[in-house]
N, C-alpha and C. Protein backbone atom coordinates (compact mmCIF):
# COMPACT_ATOMS: atom_id res chain seq x y z
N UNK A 1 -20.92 24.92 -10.53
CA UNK A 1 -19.72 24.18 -10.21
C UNK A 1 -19.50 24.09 -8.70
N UNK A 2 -19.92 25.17 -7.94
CA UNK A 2 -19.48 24.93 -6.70
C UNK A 2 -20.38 24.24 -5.63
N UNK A 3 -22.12 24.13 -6.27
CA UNK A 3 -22.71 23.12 -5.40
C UNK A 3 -21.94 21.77 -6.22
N UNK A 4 -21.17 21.36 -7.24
CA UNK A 4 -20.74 20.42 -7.61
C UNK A 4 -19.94 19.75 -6.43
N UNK A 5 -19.02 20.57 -6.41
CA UNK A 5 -18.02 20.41 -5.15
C UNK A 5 -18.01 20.12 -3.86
N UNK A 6 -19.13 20.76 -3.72
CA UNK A 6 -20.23 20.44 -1.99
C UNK A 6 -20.39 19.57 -1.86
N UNK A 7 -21.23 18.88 -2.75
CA UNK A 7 -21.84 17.36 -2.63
C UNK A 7 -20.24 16.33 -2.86
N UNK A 8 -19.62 16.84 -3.75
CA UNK A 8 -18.01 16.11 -3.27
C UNK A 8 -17.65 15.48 -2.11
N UNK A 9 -17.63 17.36 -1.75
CA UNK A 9 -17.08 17.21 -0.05
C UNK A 9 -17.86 16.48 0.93
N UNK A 10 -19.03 16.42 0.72
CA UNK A 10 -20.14 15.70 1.56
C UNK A 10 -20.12 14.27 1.43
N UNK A 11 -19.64 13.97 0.25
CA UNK A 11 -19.51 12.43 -0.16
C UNK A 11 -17.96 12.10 0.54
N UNK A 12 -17.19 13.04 0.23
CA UNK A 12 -15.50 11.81 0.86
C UNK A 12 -15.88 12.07 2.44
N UNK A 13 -16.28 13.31 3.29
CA UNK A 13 -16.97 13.40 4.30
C UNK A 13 -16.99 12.05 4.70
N UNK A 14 -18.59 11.67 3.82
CA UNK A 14 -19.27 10.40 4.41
C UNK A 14 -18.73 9.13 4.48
N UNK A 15 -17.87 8.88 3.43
CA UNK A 15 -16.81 8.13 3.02
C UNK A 15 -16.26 7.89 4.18
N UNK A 16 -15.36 9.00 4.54
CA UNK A 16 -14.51 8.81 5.56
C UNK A 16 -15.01 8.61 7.16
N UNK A 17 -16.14 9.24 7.33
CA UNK A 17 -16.72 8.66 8.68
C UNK A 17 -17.12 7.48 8.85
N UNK A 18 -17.94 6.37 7.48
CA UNK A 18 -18.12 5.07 7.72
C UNK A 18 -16.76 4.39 7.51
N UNK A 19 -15.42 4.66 7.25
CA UNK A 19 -14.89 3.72 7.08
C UNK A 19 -13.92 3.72 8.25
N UNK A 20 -13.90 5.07 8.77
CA UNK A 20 -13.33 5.12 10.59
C UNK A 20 -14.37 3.90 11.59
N UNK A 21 -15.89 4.15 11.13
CA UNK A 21 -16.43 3.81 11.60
C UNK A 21 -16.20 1.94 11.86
N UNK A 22 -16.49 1.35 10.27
CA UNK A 22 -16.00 0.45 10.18
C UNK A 22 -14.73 -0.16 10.56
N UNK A 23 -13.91 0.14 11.34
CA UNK A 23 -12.52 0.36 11.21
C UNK A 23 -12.54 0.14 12.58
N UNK A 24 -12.95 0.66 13.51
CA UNK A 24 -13.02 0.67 14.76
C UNK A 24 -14.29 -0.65 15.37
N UNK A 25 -15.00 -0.28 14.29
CA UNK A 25 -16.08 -2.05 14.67
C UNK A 25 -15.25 -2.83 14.57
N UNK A 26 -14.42 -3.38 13.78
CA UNK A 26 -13.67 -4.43 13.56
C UNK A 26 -12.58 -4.75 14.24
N UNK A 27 -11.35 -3.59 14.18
CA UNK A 27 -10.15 -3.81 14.82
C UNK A 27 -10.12 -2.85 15.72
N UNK A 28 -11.13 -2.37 16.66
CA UNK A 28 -10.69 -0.87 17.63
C UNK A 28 -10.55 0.09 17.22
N UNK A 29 -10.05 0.78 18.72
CA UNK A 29 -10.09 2.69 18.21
C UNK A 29 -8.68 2.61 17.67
N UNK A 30 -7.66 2.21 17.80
CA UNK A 30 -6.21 1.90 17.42
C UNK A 30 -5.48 2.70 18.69
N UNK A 31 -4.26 2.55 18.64
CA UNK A 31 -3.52 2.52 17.20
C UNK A 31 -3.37 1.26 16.60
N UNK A 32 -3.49 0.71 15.33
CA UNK A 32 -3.50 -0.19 14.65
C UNK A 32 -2.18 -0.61 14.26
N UNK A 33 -1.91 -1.52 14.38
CA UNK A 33 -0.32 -2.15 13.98
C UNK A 33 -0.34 -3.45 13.24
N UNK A 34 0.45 -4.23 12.60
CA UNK A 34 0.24 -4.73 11.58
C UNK A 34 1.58 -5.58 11.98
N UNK A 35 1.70 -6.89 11.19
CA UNK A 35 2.95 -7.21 11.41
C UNK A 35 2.63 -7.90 10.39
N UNK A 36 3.30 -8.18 9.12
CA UNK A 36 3.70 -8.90 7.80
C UNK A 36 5.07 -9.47 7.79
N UNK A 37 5.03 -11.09 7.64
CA UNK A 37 5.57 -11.84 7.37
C UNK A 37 6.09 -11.70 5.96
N UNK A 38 7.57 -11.71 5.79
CA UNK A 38 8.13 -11.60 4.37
C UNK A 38 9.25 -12.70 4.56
N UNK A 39 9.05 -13.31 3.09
CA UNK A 39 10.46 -14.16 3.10
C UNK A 39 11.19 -13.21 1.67
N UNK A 40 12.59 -13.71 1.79
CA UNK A 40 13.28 -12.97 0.97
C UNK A 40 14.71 -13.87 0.46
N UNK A 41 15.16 -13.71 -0.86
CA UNK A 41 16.38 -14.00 -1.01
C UNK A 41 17.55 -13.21 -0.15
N UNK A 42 18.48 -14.22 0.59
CA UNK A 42 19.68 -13.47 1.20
C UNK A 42 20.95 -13.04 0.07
N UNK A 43 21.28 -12.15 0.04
CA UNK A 43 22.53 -11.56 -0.57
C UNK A 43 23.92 -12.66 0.06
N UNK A 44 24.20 -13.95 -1.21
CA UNK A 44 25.20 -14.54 -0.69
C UNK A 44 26.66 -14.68 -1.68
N UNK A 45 27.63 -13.42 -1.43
CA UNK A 45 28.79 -13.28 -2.32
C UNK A 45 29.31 -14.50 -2.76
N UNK A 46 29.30 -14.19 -4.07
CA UNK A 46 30.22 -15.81 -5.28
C UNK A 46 29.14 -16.51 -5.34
N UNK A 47 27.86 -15.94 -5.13
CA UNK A 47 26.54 -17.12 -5.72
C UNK A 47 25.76 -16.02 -6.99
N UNK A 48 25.45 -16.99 -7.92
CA UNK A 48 23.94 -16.55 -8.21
C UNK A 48 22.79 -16.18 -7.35
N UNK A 49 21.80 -15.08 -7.81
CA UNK A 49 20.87 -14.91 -7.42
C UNK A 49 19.78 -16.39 -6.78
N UNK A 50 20.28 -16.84 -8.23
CA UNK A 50 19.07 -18.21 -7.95
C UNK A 50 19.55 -19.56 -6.91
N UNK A 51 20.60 -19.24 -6.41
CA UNK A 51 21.07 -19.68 -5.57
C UNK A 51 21.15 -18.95 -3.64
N UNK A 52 20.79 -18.24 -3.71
CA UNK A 52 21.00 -17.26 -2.88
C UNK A 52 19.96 -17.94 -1.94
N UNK A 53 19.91 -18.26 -0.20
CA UNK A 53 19.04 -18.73 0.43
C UNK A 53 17.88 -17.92 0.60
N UNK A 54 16.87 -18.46 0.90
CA UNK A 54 15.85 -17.80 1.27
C UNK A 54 15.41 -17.41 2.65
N UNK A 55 14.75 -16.86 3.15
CA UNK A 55 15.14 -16.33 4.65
C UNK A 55 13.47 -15.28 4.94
N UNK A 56 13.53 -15.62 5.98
CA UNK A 56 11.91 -15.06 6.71
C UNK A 56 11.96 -14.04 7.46
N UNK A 57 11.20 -12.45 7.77
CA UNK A 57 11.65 -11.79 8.73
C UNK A 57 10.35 -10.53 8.55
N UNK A 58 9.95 -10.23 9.63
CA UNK A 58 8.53 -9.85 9.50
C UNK A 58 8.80 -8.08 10.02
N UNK A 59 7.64 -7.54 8.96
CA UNK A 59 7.79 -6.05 8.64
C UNK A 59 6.69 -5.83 9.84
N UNK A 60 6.78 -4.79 11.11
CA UNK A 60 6.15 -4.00 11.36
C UNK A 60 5.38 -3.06 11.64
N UNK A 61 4.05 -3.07 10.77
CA UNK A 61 3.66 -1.46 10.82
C UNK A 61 3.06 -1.24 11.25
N UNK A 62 2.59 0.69 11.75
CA UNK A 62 2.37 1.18 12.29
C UNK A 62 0.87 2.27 11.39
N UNK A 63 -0.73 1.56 11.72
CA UNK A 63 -1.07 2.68 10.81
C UNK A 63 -1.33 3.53 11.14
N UNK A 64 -1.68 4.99 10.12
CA UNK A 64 -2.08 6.15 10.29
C UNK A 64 -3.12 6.34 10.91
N UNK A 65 -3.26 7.12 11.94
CA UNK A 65 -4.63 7.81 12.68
C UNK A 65 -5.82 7.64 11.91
N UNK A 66 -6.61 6.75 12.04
CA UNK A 66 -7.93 6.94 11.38
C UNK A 66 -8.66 8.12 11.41
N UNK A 67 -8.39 9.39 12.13
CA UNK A 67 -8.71 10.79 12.25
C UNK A 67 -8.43 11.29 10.95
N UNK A 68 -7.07 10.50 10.28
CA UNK A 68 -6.35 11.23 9.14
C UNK A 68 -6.33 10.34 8.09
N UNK A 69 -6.27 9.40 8.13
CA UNK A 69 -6.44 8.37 6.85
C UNK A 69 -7.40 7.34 6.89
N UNK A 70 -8.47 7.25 6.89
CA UNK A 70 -9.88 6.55 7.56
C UNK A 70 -10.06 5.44 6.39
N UNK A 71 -10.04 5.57 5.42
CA UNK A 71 -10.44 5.34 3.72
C UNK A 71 -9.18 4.03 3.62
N UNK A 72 -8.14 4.71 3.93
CA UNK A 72 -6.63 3.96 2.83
C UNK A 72 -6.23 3.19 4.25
N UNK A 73 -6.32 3.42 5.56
CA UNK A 73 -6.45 2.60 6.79
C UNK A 73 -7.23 1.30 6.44
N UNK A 74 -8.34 1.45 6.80
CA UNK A 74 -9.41 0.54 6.60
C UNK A 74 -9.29 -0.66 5.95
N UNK A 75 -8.71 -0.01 4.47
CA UNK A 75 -8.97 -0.47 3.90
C UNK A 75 -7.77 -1.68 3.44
N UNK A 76 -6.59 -1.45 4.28
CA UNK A 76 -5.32 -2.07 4.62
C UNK A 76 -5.69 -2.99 4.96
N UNK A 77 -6.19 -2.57 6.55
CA UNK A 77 -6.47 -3.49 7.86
C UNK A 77 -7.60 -4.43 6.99
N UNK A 78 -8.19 -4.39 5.84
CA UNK A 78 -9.03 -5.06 5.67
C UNK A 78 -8.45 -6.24 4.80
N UNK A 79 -7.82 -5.75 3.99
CA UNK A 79 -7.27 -7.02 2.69
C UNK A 79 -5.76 -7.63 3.92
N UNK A 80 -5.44 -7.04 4.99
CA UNK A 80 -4.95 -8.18 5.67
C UNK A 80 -5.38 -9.24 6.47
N UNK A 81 -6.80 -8.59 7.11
CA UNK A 81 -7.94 -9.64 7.69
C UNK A 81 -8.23 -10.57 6.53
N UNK A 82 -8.45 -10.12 5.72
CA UNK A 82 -8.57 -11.43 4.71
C UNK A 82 -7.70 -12.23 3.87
N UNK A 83 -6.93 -11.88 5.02
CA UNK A 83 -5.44 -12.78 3.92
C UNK A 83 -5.12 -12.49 2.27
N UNK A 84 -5.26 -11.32 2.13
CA UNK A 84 -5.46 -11.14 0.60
C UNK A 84 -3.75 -10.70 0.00
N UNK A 85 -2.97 -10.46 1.13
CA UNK A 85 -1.21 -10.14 0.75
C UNK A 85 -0.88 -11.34 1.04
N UNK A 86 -1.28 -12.73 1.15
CA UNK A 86 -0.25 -14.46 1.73
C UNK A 86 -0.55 -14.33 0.01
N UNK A 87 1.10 -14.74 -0.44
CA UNK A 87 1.22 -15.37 -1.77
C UNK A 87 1.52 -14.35 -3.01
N UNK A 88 1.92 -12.90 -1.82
CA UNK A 88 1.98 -11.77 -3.06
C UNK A 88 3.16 -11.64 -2.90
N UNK A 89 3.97 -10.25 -3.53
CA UNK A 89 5.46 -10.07 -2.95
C UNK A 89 5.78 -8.92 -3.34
N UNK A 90 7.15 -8.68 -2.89
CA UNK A 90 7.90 -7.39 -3.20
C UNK A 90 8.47 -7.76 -4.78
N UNK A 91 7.87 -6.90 -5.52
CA UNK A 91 8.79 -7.24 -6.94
C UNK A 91 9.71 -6.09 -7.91
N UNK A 92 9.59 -5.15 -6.93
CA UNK A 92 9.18 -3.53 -7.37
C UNK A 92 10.97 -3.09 -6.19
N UNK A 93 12.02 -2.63 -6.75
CA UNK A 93 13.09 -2.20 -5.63
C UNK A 93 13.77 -1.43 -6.36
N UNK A 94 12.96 -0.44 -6.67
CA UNK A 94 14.10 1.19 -7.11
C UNK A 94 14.72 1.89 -6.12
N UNK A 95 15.39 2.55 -6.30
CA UNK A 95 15.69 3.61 -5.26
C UNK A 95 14.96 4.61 -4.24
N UNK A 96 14.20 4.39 -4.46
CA UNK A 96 13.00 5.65 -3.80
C UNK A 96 11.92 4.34 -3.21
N UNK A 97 11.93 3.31 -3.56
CA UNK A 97 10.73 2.37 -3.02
C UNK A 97 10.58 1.19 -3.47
N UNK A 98 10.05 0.32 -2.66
CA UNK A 98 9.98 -1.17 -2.50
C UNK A 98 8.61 -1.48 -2.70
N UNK A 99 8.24 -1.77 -3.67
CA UNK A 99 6.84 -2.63 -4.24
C UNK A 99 6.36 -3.93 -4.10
N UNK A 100 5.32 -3.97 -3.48
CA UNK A 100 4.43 -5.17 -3.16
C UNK A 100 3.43 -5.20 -4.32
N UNK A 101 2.23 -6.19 -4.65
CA UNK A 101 1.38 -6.24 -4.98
C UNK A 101 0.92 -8.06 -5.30
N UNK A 102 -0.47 -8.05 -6.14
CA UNK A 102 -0.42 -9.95 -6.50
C UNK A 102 0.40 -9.80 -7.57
N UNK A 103 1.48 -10.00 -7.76
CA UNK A 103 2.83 -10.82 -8.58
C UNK A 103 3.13 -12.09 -7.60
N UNK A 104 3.87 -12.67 -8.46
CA UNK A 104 4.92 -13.60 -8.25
C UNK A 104 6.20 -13.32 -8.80
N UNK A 105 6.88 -13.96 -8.49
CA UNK A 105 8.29 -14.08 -8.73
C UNK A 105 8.36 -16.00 -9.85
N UNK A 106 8.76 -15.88 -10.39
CA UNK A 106 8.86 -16.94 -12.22
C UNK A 106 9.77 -17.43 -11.74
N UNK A 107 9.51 -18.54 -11.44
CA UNK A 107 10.68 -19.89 -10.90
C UNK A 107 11.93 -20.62 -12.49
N UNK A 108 11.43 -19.91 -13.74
CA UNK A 108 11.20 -20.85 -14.52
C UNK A 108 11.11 -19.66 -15.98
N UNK A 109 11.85 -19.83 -16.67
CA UNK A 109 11.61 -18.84 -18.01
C UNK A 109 12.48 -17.63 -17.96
N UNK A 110 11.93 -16.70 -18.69
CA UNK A 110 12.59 -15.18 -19.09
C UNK A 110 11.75 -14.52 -17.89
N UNK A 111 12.41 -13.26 -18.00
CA UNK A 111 10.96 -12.54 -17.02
C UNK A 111 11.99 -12.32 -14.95
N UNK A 112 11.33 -11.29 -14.57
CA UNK A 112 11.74 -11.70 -13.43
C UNK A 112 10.69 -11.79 -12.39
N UNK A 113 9.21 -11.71 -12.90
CA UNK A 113 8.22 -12.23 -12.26
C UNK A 113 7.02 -11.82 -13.26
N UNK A 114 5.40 -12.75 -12.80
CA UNK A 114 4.63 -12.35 -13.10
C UNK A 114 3.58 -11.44 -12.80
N UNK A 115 3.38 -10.10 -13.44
CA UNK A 115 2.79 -9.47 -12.64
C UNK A 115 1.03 -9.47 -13.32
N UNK A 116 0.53 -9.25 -11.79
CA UNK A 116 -1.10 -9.19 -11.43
C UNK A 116 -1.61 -10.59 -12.05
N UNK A 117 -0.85 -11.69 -11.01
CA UNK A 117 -1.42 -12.95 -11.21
C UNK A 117 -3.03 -12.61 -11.14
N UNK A 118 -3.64 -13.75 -11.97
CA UNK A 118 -5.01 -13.29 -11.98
C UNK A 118 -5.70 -14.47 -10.91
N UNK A 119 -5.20 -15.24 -10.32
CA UNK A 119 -5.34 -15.90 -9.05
C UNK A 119 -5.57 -14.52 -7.72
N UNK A 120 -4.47 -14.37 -8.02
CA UNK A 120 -4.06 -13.32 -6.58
C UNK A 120 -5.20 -11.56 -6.73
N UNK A 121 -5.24 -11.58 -7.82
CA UNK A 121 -5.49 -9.98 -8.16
C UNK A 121 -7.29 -10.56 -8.03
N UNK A 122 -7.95 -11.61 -8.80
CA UNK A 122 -9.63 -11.81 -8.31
C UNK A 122 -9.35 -12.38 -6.74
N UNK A 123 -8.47 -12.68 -5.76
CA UNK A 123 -8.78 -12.14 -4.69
C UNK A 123 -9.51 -11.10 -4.06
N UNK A 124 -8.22 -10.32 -4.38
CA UNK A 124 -8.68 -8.44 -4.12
C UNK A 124 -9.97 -8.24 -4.62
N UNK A 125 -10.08 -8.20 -5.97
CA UNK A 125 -11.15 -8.32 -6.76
C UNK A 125 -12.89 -8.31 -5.92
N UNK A 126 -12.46 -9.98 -5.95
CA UNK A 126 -14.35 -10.41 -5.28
C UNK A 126 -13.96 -10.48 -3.79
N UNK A 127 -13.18 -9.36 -3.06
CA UNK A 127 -13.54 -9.51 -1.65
C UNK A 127 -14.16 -8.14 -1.43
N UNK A 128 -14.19 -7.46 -3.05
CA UNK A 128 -14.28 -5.68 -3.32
C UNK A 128 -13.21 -4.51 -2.51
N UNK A 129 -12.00 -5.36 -2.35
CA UNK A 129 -10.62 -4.47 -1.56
C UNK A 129 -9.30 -4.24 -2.04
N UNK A 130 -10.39 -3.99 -3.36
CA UNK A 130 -9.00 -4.10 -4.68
C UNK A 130 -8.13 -2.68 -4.80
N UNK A 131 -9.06 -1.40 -4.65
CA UNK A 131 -8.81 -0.55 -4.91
C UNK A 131 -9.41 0.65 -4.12
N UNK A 132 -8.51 2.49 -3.77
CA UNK A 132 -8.88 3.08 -3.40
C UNK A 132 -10.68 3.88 -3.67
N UNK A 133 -11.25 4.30 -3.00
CA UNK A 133 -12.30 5.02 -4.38
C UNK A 133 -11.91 6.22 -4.88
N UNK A 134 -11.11 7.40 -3.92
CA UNK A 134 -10.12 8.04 -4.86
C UNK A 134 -9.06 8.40 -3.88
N UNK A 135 -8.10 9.37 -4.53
CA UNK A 135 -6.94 9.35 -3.58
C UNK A 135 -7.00 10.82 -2.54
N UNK A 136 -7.13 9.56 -1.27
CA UNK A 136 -6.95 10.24 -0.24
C UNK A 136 -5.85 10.62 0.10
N UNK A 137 -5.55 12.02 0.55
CA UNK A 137 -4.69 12.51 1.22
C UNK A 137 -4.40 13.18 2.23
N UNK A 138 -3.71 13.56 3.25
CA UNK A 138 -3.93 14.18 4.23
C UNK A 138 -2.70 14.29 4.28
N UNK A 139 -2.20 16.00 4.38
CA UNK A 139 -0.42 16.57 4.61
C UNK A 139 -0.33 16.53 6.08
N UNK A 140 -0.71 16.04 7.34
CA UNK A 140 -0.44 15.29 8.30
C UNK A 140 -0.24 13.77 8.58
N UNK A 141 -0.11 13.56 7.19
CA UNK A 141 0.62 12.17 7.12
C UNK A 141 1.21 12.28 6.26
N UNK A 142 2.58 12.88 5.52
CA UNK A 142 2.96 12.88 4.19
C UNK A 142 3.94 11.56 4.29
N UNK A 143 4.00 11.85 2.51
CA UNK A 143 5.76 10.17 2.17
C UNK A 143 6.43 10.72 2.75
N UNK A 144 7.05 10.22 4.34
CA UNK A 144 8.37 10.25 5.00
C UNK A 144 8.66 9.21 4.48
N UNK A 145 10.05 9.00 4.68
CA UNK A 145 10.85 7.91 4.63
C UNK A 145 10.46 6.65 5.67
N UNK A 146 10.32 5.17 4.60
CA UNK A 146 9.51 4.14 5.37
C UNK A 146 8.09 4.62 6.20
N UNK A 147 7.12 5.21 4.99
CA UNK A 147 5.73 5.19 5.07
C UNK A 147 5.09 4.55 4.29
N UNK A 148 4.31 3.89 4.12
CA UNK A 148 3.44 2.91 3.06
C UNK A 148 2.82 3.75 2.42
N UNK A 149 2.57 3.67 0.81
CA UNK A 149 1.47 4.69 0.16
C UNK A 149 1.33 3.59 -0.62
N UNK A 150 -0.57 3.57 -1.19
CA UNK A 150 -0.92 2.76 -2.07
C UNK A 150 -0.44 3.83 -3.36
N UNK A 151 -0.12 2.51 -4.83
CA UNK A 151 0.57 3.03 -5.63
C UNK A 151 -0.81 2.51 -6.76
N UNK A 152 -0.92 4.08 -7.85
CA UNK A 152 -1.81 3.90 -9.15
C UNK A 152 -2.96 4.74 -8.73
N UNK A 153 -3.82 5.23 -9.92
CA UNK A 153 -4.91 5.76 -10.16
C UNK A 153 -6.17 4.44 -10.47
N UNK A 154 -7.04 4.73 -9.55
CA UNK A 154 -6.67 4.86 -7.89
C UNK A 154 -6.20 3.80 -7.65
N UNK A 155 -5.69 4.35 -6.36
CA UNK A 155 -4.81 3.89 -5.77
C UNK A 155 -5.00 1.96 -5.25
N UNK A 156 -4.15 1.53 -5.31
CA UNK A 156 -4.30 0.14 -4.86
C UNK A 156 -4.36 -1.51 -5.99
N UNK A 157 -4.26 -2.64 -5.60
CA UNK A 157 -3.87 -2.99 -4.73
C UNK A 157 -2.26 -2.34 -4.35
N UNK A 158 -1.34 -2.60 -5.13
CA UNK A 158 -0.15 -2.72 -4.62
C UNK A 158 0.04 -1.07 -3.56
N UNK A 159 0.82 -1.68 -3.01
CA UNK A 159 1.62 -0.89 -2.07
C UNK A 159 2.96 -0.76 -2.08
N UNK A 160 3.68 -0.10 -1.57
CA UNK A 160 5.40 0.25 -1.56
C UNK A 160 5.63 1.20 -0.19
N UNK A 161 7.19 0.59 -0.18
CA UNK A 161 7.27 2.02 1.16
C UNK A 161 8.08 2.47 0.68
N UNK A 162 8.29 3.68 1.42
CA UNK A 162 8.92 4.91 0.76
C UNK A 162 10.56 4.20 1.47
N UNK A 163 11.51 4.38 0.62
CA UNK A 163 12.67 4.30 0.99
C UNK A 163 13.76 5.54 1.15
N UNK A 164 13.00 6.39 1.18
CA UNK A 164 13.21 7.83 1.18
C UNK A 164 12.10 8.86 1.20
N UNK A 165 12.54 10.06 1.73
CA UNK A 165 11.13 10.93 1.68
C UNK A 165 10.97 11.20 0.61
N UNK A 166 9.86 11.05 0.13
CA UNK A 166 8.86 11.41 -0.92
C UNK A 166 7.69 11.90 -0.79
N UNK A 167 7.71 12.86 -0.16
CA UNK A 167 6.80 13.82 0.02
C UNK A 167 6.38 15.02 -1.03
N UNK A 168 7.52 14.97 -1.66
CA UNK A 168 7.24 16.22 -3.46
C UNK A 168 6.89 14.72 -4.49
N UNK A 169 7.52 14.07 -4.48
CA UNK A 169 7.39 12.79 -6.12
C UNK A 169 6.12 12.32 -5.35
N UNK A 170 5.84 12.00 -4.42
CA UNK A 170 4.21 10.88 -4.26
C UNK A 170 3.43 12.12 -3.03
N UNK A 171 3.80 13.28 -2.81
CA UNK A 171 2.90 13.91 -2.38
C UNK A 171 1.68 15.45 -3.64
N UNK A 172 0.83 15.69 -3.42
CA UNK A 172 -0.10 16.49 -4.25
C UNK A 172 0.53 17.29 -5.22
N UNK A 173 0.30 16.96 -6.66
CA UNK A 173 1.13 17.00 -7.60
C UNK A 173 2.70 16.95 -7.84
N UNK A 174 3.15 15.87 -7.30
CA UNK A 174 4.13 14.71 -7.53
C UNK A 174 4.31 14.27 -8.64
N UNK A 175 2.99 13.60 -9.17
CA UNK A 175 2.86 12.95 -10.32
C UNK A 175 1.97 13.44 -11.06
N UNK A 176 3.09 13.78 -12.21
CA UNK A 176 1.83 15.13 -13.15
C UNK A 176 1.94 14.19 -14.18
N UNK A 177 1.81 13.12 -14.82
CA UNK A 177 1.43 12.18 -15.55
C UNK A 177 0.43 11.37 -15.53
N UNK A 178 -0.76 11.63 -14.51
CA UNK A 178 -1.69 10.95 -14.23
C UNK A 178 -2.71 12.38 -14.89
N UNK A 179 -4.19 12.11 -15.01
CA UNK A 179 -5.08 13.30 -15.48
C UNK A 179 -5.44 13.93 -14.55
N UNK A 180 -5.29 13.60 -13.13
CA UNK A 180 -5.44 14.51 -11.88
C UNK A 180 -4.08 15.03 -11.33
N UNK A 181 -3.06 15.72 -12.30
CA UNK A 181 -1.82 15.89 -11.21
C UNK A 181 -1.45 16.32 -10.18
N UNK A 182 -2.79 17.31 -9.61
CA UNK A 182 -2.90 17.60 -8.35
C UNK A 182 -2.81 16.48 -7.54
N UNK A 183 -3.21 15.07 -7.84
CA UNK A 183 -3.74 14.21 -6.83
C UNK A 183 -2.43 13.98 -5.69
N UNK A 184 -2.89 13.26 -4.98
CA UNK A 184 -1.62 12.14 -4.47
C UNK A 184 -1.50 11.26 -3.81
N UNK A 185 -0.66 10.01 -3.82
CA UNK A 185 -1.03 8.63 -3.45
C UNK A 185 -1.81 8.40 -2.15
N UNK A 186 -2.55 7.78 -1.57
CA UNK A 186 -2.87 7.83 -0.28
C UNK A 186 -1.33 7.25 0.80
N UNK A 187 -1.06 8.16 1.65
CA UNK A 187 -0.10 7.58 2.39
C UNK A 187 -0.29 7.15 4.22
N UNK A 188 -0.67 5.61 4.27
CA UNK A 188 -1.59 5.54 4.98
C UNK A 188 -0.87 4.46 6.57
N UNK A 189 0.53 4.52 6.51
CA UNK A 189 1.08 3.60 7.73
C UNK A 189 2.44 3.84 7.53
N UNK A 190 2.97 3.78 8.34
CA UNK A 190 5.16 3.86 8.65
C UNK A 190 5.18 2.39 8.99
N UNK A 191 6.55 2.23 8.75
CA UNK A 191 7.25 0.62 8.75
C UNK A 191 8.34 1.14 10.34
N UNK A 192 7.68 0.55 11.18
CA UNK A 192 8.37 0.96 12.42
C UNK A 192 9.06 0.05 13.26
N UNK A 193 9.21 -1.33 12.56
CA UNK A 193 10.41 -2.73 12.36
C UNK A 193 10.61 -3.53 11.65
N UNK A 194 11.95 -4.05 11.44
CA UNK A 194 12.21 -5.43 10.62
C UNK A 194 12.61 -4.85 9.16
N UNK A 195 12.76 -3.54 9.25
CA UNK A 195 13.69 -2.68 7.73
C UNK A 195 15.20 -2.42 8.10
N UNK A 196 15.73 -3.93 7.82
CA UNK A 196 17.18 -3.70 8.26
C UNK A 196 18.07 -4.66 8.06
């Protein structure tokens, strides 16, 4: 069992040095910053929702040290080089976090959107930047409040930010309903404007 583990460690190791590597071929040594365009319904009292204007205002972020998140970095900076978040959205707004992924929002019917359009999701798909290969973590980057963590086993596409710290619910066994409950989400960039 424990040369099992070796060759593990030798593999996310390697993992993680080509995808710093890659990471820095492409977009630099960083720090890496991000800026996402969001449109949104405005909150307008004595209207319906479906009346409510729509309105544009672009999120900020800030990613994690490729020293510390090399894998769930990368791999951000990558499905935004390829335009793979134009046409997705926030559909996801509990208390603890705000969900992105390929949904839409249903102009039309029951429902309050469709989720994992299969337009949007064989994006991710055939660009192969669909998903984590497993979940990286590093407790020098934990869920603070307004940090991005990819969400699911494994992790990805969608994303959410933390709207609160969540560092026990989405940090290493957080979520004991998955078959790894040790695991925990990769948490891989802070939202450091335009949350307001």
């Amino acid at each position: 069992e424990d040369a099992l583990w070796t060759k593990i460690d030798l593999l996310v190791e390697k993992y993680g040095k080509e995808s710093k590597r890659e990471a820095e071929e492409w977009f630099g040594p960083g720090t890496h910053k991000v800026e996402l365009e969001i449109e949104y319904p405005q909150y307008t009292e004595g209207k319906p929702p479906s009346e409510w204007p729509r309105v544009r205002g672009v999120f900020q972020i800030e990613m994690a040290p490729l020293s510390l998140m090399p894998i769930a970095v990368n791999l951000f900076l990558q499905q935004v080089h390829h335009k793979l978040w134009n046409g997705c959205s926030f559909v996801i707004n509990a208390m603890h976090i705000l969900q992105a992924g390929p949904h839409q929002y249903k102009t039309e019917g029951g429902g309050k959107y469709n989720a994992n359009v299969a337009a949007l999701v064989g994006r991710f798909e055939n660009a192969r930047l669909d998903k984590m290969p497993f979940q990286e973590y590093n407790s020098g980057f934990p869920h603070d409040q307004y940090t991005l963590g990819f969400a699911g086993r494994p992790g990805g596409p969608d994303f959410y930010i933390n709207k609160i710290d969540n560092s026990v619910n989405h940090g290493p066994g957080g979520q004991s309903h998955h078959d790894l409950h040790e695991e925990a989400d990769p948490c891989f960039a802070k939202l450091v404007g335009g949350m307001g």
